[in-house]
PDB file of N, CA and C in Angstrom:
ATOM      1  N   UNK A   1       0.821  -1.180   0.000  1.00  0.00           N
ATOM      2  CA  UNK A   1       0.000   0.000   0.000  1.00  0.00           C
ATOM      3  C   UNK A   1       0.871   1.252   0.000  1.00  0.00           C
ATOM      4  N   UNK A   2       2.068   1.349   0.724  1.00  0.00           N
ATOM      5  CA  UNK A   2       2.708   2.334   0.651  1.00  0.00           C
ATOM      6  C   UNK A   2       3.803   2.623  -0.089  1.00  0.00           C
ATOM      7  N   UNK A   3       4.060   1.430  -0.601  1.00  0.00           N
ATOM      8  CA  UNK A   3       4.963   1.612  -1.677  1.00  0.00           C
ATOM      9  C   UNK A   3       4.110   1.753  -3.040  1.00  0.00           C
ATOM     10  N   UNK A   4       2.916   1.407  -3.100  1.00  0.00           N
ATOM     11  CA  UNK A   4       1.994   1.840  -4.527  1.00  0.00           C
ATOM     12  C   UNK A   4       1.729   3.472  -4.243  1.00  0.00           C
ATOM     13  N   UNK A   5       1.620   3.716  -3.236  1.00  0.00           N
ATOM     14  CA  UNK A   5       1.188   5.291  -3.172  1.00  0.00           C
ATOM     15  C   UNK A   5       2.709   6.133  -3.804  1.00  0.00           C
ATOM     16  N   UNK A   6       3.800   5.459  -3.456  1.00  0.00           N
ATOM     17  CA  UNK A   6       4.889   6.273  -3.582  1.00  0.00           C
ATOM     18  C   UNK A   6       5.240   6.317  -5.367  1.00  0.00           C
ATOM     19  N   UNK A   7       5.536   4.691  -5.827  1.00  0.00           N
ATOM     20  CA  UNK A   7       5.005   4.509  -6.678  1.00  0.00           C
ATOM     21  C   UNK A   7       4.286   5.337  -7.631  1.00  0.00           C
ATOM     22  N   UNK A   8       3.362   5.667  -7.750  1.00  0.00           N
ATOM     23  CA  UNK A   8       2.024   6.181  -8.407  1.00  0.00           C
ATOM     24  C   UNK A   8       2.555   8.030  -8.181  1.00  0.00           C
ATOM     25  N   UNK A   9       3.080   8.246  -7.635  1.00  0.00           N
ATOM     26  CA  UNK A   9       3.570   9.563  -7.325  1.00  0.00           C
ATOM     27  C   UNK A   9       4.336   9.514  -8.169  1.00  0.00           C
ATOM     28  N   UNK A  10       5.344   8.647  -8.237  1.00  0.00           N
ATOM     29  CA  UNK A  10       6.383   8.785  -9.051  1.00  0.00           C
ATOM     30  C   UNK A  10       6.497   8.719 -10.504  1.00  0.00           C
ATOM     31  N   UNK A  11       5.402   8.280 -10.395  1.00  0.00           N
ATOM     32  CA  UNK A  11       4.742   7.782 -12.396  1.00  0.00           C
ATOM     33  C   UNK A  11       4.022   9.259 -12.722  1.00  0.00           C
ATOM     34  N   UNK A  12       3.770   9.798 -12.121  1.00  0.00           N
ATOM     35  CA  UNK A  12       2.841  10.526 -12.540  1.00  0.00           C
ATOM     36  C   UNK A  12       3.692  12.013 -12.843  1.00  0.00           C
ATOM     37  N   UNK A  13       4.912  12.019 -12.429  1.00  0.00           N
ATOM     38  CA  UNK A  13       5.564  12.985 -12.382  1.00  0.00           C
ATOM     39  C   UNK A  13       7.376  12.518 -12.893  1.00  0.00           C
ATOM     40  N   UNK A  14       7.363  11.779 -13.404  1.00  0.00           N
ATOM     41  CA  UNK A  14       8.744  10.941 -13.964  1.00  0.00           C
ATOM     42  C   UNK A  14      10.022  12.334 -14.355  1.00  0.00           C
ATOM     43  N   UNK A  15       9.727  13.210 -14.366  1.00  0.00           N
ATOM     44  CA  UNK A  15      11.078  14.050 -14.641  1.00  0.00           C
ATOM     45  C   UNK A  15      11.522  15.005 -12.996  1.00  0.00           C
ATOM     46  N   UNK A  16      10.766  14.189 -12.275  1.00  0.00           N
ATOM     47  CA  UNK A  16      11.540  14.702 -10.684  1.00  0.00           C
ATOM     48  C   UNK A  16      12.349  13.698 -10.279  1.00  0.00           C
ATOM     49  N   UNK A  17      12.788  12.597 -11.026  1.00  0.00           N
ATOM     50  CA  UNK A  17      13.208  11.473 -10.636  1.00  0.00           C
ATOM     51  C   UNK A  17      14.588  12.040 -10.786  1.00  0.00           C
ATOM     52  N   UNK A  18      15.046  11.691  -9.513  1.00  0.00           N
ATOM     53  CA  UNK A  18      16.465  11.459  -9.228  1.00  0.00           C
ATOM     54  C   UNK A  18      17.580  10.922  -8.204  1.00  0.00           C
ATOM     55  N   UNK A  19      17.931   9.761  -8.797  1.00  0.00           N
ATOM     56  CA  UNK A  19      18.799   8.648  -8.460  1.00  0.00           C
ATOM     57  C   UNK A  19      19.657   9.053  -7.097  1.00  0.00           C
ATOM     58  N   UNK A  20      20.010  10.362  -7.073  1.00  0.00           N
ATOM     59  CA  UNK A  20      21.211  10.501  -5.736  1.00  0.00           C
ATOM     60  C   UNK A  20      20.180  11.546  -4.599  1.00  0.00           C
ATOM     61  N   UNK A  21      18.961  11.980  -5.199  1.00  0.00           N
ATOM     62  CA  UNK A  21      18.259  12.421  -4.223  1.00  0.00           C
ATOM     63  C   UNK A  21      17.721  11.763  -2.964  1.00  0.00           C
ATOM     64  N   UNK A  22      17.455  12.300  -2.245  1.00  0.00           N
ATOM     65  CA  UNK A  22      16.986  11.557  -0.531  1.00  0.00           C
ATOM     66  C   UNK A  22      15.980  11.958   0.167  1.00  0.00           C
ATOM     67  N   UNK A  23      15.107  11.171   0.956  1.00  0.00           N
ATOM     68  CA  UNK A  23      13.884  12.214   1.410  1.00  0.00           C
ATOM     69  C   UNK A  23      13.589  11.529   2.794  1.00  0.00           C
ATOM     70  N   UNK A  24      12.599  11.719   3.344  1.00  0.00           N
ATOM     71  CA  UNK A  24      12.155  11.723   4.582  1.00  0.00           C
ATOM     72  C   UNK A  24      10.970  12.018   5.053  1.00  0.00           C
ATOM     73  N   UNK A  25      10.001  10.840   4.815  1.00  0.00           N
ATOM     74  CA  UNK A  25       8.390  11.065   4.869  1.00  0.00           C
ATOM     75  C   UNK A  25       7.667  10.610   5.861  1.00  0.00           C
ATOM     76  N   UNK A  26       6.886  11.289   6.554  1.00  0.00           N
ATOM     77  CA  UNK A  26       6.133  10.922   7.697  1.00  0.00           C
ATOM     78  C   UNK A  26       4.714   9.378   6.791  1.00  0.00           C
ATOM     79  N   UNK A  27       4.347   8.771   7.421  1.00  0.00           N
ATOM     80  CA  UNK A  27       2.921   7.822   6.767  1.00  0.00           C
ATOM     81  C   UNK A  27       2.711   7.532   8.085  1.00  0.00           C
ATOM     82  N   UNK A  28       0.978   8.342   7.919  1.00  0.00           N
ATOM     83  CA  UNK A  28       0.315   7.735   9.233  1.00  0.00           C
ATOM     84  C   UNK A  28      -0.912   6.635   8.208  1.00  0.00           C
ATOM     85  N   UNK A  29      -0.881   5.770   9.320  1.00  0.00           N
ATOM     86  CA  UNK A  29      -1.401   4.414   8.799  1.00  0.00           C
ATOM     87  C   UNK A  29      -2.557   4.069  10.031  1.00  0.00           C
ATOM     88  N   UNK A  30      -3.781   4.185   9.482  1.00  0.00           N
ATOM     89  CA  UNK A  30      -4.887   3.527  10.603  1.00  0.00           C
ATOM     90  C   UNK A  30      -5.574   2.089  10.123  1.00  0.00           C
ATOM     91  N   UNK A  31      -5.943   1.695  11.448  1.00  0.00           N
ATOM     92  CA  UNK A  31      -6.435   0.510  10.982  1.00  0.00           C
ATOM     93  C   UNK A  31      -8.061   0.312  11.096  1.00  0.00           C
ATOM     94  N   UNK A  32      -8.856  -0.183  10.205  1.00  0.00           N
ATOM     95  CA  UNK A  32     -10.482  -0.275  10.028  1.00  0.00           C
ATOM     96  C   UNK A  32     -10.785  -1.545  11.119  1.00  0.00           C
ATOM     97  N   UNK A  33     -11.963  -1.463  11.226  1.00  0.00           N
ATOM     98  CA  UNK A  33     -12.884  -2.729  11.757  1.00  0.00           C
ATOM     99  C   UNK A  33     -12.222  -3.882  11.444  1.00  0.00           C
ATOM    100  N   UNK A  34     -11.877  -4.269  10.377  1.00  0.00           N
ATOM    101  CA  UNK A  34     -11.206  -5.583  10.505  1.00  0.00           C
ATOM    102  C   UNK A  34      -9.603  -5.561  10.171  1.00  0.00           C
ATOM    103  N   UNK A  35      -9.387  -4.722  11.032  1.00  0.00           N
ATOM    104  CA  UNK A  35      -7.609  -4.533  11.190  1.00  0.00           C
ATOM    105  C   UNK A  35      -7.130  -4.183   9.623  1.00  0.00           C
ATOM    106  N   UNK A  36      -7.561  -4.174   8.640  1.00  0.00           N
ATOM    107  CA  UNK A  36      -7.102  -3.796   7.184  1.00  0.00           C
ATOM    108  C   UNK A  36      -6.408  -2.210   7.204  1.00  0.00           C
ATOM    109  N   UNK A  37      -4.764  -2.314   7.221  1.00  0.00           N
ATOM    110  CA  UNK A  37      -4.348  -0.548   7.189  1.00  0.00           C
ATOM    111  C   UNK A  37      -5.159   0.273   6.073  1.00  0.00           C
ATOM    112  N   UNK A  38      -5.141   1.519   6.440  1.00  0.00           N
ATOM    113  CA  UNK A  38      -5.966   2.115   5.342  1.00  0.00           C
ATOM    114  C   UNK A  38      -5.012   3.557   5.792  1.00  0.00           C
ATOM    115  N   UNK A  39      -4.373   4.233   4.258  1.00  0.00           N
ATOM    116  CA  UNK A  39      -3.418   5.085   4.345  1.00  0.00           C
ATOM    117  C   UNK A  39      -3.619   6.343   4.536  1.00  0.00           C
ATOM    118  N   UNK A  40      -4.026   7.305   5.554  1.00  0.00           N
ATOM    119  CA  UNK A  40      -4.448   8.495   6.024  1.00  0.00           C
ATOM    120  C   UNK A  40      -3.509   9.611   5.189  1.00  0.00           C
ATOM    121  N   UNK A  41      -2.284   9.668   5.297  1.00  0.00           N
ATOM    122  CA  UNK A  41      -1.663  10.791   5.264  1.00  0.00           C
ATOM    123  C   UNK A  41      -0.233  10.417   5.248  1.00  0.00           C
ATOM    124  N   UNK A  42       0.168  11.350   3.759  1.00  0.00           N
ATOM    125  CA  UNK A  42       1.701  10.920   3.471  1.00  0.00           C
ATOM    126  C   UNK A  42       2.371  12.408   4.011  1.00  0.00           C
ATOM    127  N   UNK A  43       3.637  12.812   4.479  1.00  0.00           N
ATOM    128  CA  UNK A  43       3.833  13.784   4.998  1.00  0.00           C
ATOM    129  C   UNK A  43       5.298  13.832   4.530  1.00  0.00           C
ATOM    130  N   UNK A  44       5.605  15.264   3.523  1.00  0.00           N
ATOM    131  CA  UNK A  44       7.038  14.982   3.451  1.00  0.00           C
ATOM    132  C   UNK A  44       7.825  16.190   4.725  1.00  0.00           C
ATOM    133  N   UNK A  45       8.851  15.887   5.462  1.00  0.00           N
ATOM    134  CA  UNK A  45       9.612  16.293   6.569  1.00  0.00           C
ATOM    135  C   UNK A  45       8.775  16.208   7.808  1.00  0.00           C
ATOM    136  N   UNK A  46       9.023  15.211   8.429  1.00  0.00           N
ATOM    137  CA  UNK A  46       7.616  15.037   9.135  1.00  0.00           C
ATOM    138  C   UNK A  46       8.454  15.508  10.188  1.00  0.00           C
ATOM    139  N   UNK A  47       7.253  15.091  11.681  1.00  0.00           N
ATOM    140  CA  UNK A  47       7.826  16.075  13.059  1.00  0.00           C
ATOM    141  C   UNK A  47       8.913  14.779  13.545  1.00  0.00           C
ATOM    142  N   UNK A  48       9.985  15.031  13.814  1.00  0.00           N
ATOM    143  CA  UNK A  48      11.122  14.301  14.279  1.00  0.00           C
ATOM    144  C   UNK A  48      11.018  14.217  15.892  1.00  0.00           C
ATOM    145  N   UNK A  49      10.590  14.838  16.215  1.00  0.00           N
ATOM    146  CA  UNK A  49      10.764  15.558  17.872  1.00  0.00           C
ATOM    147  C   UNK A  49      10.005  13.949  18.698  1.00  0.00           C
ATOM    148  N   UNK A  50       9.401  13.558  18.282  1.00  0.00           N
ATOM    149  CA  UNK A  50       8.813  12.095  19.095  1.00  0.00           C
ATOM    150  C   UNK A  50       9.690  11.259  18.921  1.00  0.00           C
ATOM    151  N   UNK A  51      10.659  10.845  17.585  1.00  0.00           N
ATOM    152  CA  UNK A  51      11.156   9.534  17.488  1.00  0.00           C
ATOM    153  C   UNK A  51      12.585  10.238  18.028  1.00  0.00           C
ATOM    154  N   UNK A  52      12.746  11.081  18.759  1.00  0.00           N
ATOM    155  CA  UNK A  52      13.939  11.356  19.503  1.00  0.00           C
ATOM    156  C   UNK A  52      14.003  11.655  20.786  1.00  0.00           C
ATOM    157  N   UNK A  53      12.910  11.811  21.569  1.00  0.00           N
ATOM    158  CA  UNK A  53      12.385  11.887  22.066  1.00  0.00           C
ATOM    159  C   UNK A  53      12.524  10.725  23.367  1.00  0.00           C
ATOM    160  N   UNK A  54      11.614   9.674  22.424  1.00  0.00           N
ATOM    161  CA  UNK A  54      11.274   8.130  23.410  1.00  0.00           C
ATOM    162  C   UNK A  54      12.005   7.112  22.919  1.00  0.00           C
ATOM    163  N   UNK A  55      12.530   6.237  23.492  1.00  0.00           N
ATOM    164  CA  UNK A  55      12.630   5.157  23.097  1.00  0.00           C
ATOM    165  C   UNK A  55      11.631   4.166  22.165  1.00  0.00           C
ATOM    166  N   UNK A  56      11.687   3.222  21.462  1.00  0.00           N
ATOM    167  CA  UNK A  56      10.626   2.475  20.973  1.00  0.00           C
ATOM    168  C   UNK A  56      10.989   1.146  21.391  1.00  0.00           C
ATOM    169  N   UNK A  57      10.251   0.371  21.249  1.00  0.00           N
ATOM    170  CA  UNK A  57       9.952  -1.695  21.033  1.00  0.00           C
ATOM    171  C   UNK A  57      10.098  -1.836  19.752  1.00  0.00           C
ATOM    172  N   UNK A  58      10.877  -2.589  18.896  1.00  0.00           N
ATOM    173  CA  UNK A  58      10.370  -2.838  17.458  1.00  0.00           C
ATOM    174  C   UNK A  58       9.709  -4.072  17.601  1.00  0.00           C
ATOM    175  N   UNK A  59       8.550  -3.787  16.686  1.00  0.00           N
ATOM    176  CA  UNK A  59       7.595  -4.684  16.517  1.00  0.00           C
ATOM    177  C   UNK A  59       7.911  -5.874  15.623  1.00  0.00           C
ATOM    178  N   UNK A  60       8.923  -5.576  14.640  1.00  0.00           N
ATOM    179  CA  UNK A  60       9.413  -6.291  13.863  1.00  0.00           C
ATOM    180  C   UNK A  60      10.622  -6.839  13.906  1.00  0.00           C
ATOM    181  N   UNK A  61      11.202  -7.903  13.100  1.00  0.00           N
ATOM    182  CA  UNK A  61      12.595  -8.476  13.099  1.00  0.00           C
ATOM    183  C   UNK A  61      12.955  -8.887  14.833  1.00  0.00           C
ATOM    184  N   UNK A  62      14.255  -8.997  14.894  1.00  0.00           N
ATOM    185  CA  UNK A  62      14.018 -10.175  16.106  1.00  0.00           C
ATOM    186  C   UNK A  62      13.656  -9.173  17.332  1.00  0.00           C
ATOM    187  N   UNK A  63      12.998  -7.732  17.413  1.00  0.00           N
ATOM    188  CA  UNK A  63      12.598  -6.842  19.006  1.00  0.00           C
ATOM    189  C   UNK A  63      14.165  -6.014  18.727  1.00  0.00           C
ATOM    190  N   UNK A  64      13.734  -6.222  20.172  1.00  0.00           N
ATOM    191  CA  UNK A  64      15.348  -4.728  20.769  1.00  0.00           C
ATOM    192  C   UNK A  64      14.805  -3.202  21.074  1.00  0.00           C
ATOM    193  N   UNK A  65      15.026  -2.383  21.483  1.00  0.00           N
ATOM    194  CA  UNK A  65      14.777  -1.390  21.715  1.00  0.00           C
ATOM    195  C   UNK A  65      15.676  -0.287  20.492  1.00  0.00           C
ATOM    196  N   UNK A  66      15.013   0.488  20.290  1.00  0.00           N
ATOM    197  CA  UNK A  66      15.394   1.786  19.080  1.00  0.00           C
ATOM    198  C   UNK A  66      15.525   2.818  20.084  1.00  0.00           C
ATOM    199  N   UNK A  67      16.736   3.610  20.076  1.00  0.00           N
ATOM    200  CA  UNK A  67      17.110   4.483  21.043  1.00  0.00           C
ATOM    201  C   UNK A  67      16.810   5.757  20.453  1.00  0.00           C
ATOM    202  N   UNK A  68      15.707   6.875  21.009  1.00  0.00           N
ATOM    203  CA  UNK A  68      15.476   7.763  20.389  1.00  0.00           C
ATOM    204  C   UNK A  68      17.103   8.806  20.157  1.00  0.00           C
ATOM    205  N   UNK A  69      17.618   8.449  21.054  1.00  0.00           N
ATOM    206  CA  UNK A  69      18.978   9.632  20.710  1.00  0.00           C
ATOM    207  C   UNK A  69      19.704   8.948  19.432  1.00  0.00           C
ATOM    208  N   UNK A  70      19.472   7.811  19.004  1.00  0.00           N
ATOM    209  CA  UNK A  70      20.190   6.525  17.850  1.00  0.00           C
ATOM    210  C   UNK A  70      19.357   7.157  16.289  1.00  0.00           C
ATOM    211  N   UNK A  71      17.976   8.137  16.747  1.00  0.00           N
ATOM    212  CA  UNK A  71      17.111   8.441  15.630  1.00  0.00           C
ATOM    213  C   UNK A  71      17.816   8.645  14.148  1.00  0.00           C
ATOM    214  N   UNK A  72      18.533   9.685  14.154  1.00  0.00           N
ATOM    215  CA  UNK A  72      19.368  10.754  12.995  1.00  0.00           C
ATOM    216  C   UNK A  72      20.003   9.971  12.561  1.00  0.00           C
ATOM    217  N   UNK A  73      21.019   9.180  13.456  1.00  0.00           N
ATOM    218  CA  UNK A  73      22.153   8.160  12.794  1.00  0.00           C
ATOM    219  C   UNK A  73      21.583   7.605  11.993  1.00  0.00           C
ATOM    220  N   UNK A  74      20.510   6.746  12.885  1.00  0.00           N
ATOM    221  CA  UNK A  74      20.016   5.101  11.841  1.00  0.00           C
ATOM    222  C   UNK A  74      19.354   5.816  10.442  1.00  0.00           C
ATOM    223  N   UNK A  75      18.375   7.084  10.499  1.00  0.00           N
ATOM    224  CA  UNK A  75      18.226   7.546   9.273  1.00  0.00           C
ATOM    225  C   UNK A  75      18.854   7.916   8.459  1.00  0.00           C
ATOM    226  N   UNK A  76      20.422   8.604   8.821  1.00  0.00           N
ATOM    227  CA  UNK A  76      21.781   8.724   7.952  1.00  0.00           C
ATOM    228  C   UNK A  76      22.097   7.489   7.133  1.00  0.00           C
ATOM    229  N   UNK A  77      22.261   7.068   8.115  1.00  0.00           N
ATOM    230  CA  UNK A  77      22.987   5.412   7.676  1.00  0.00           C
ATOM    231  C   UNK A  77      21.920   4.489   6.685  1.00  0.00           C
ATOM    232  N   UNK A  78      20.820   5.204   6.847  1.00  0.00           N
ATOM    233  CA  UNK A  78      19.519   4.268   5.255  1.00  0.00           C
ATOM    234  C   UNK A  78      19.741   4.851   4.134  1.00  0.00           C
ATOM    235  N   UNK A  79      19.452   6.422   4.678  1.00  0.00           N
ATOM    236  CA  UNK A  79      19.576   7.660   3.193  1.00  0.00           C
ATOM    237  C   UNK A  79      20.830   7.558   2.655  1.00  0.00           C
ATOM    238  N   UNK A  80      22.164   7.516   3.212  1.00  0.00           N
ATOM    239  CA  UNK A  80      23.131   8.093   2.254  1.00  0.00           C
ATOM    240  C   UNK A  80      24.326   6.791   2.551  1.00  0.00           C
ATOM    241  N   UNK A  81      24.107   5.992   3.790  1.00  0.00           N
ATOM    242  CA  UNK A  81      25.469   4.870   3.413  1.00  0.00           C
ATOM    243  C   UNK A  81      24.524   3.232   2.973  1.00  0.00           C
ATOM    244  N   UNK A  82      23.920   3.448   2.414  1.00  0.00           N
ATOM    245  CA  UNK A  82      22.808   2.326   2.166  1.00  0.00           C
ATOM    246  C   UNK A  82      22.835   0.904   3.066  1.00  0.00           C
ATOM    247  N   UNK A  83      22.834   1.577   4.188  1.00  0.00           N
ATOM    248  CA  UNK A  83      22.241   0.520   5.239  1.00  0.00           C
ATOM    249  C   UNK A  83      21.189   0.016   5.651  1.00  0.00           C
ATOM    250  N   UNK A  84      20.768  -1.277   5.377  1.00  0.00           N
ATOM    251  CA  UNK A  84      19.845  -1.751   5.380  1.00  0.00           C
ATOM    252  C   UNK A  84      19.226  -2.629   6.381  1.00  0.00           C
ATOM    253  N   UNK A  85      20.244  -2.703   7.280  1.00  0.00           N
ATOM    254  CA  UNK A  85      19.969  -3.385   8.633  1.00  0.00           C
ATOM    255  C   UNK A  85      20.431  -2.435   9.752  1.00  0.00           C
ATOM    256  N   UNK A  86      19.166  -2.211  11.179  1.00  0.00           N
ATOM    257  CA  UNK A  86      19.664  -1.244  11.774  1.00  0.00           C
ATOM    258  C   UNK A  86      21.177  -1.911  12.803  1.00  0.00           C
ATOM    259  N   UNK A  87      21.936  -0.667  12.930  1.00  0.00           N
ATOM    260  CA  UNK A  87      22.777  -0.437  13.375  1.00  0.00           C
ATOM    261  C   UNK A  87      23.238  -1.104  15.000  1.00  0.00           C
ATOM    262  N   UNK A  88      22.462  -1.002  15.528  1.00  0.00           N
ATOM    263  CA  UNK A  88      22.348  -1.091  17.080  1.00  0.00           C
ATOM    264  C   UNK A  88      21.434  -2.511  17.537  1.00  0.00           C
ATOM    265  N   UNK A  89      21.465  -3.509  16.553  1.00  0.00           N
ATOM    266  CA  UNK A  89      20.713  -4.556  16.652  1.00  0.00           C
ATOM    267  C   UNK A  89      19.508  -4.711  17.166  1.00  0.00           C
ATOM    268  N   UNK A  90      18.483  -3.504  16.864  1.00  0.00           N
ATOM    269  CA  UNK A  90      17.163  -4.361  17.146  1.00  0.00           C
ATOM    270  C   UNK A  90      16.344  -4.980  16.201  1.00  0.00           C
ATOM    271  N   UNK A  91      17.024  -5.317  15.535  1.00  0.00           N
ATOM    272  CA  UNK A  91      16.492  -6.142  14.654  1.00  0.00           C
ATOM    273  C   UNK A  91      15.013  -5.753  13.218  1.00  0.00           C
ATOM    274  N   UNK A  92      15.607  -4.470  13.207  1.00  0.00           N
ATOM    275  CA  UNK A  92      14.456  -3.600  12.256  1.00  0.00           C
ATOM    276  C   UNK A  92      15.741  -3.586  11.055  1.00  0.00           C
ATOM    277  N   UNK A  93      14.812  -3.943   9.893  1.00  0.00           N
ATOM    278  CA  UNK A  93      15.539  -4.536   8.624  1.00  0.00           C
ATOM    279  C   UNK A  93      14.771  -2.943   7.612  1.00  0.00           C
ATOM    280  N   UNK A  94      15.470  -2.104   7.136  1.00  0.00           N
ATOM    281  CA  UNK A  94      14.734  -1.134   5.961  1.00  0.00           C
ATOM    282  C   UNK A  94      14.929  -1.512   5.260  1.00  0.00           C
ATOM    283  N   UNK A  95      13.973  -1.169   3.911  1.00  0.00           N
ATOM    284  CA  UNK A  95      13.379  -1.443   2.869  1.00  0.00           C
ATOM    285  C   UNK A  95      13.767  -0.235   2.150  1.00  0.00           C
ATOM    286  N   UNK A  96      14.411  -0.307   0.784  1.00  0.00           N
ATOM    287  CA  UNK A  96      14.775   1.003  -0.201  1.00  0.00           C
ATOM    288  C   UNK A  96      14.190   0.418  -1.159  1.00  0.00           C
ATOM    289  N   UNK A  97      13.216   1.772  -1.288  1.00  0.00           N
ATOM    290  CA  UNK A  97      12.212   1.556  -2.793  1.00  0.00           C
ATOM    291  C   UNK A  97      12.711   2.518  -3.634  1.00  0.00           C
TER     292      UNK A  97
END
């Protein structure tokens, strides 16, 4: 779902495309009556101030805790040294579309 939205953005506008550019988008994601996500709101530079803030749980890959002061790095280290596994082992794996 959120990679068709990004997707479909990108088709529709094919001469903003560029290979060494980098971005940073907020997606709030709710869920309906029968748990099905349904995509509210794409946000480009979203508010940073929470995921630096608190610590998190990852829900995904093997747990661990995400250290909000770890925020900037681990997003450095996706955008520009193409790291794809986080840094600090909690086991959150990114995805480059």
């Amino acid at each position: 779902m959120i990679r068709s939205a990004f997707e479909s953005a990108a088709s529709a506008h094919p001469e903003m495309h560029d290979p060494k550019s980098r971005a940073m988008y907020g997606v709030d994601v709710m869920l309906d009556a029968s748990f099905q996500p349904k995509l509210s709101e794409v946000t480009y530079c979203p508010d940073r101030g929470r995921a630096c803030k608190y610590d998190t749980e990852a829900i995904v890959g093997g747990g661990g805790t995400v250290k909000g002061r770890d925020f900037f790095n681990v997003v450095f280290g996706c955008l520009f040294l193409n790291e794809t596994v986080h840094p600090y082992g909690a086991g959150v794996e990114f995805k480059h579309f």
